[in-house]
C-alpha atoms as a PDB file:
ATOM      1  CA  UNK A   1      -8.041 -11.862  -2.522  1.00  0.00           C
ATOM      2  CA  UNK A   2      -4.272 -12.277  -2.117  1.00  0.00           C
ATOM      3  CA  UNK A   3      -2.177 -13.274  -5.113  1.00  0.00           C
ATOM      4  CA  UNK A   4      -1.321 -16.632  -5.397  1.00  0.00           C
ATOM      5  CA  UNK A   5       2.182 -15.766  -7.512  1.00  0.00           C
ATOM      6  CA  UNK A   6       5.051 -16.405  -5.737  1.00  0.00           C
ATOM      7  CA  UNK A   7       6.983 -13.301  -6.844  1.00  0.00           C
ATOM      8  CA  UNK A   8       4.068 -11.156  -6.618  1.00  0.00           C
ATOM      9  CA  UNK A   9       4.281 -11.755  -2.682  1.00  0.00           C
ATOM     10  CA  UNK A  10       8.411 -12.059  -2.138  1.00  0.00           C
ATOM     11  CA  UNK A  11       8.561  -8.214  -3.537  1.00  0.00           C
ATOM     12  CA  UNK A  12       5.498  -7.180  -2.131  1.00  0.00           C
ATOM     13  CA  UNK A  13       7.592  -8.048   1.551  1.00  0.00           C
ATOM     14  CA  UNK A  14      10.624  -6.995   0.708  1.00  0.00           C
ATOM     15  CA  UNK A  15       9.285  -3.288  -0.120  1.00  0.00           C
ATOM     16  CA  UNK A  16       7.217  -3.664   3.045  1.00  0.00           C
ATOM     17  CA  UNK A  17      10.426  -4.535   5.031  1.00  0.00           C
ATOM     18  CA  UNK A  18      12.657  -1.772   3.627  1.00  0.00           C
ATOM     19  CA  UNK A  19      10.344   0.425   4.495  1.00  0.00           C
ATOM     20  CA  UNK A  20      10.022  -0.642   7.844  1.00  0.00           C
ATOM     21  CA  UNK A  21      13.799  -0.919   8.485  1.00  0.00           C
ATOM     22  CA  UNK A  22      13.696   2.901   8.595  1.00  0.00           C
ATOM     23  CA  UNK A  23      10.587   3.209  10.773  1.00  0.00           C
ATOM     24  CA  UNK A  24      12.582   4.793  13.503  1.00  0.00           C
ATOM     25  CA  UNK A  25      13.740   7.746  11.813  1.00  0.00           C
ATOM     26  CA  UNK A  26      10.204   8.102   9.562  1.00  0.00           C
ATOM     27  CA  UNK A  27       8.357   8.193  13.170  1.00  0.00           C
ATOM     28  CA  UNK A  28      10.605  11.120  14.534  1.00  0.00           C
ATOM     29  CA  UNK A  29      11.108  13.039  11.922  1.00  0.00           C
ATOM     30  CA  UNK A  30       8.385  14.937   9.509  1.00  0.00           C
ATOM     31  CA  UNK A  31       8.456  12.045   5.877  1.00  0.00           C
ATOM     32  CA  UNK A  32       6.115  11.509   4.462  1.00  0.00           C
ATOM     33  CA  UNK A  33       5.466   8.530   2.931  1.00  0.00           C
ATOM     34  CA  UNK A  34       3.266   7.406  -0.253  1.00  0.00           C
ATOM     35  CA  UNK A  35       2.450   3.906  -1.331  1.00  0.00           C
ATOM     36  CA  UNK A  36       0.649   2.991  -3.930  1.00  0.00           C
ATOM     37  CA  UNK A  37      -0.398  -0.889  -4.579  1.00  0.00           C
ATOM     38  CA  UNK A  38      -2.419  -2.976  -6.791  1.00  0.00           C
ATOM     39  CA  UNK A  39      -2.332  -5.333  -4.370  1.00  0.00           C
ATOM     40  CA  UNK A  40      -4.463  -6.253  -1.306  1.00  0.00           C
ATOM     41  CA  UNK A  41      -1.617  -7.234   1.307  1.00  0.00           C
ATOM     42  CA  UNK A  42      -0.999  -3.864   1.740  1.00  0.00           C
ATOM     43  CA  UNK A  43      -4.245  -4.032   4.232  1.00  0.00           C
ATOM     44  CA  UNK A  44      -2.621  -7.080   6.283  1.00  0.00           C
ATOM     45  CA  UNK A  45       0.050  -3.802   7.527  1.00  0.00           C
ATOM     46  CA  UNK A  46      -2.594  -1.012   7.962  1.00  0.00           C
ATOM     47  CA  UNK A  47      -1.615  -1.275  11.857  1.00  0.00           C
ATOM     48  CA  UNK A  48       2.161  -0.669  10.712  1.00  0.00           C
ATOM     49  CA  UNK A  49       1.578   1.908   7.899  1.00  0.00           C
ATOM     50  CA  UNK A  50      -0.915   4.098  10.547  1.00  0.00           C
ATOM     51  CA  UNK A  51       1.730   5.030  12.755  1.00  0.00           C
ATOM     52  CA  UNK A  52       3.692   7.355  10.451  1.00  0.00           C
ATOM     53  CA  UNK A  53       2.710  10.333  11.217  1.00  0.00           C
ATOM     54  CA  UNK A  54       2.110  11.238   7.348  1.00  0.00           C
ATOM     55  CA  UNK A  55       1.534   8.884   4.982  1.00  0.00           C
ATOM     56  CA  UNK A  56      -0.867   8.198   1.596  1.00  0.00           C
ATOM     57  CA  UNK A  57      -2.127   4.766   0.333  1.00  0.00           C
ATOM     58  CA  UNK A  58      -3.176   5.099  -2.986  1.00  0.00           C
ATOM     59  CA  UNK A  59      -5.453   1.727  -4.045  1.00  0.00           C
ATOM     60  CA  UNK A  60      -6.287   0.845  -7.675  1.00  0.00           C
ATOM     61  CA  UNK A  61      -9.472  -0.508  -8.293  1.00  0.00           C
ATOM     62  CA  UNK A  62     -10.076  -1.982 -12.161  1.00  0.00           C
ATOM     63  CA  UNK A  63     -13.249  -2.990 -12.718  1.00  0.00           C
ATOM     64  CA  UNK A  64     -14.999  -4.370 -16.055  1.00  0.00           C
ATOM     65  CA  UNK A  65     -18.427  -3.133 -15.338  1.00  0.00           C
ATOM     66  CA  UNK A  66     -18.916   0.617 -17.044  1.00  0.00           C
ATOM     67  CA  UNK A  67     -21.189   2.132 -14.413  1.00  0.00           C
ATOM     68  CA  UNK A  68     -18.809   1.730 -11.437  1.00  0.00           C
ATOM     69  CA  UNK A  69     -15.925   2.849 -13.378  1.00  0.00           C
ATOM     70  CA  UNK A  70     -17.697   6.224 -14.258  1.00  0.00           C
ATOM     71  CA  UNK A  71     -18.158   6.856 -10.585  1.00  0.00           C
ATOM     72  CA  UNK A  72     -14.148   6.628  -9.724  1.00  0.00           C
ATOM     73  CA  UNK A  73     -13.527   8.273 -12.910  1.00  0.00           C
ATOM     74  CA  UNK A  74     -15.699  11.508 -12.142  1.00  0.00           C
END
């Protein structure tokens, strides 16, 4: 589900695109690069964000229901 706020979505792309303005010297040289995101665009760029040649995405997951939580908290 993609956020419908406005802001939300502006920063989201404008820390995707600063990123990606130094794509050139991530992909030759040995970065590596962590992102970490509440937010589901991140998988729209999964194409983009696999061809660094090290890089973590870190997801968050809330959830209300007590059973699945104690399985990601374990």
């Amino acid at each position: 589900m993609l956020p419908t706020d406005r802001r939300k979505i502006s920063n989201y792309k404008k820390t995707l695109l600063s990123i990606l303005n130094l794509e050139n010297t991530l992909f030759h040289d040995k970065f590596s690069i962590t992102i970490q995101s509440k937010s589901s665009l991140v998988l729209r760029d999964l194409d983009t964000l696999k061809q660094f040649k090290d890089i973590t995405l870190g997801i968050t997951i809330t959830t209300l229901n007590e059973q699945i939580s104690k399985i990601f908290k374990n």
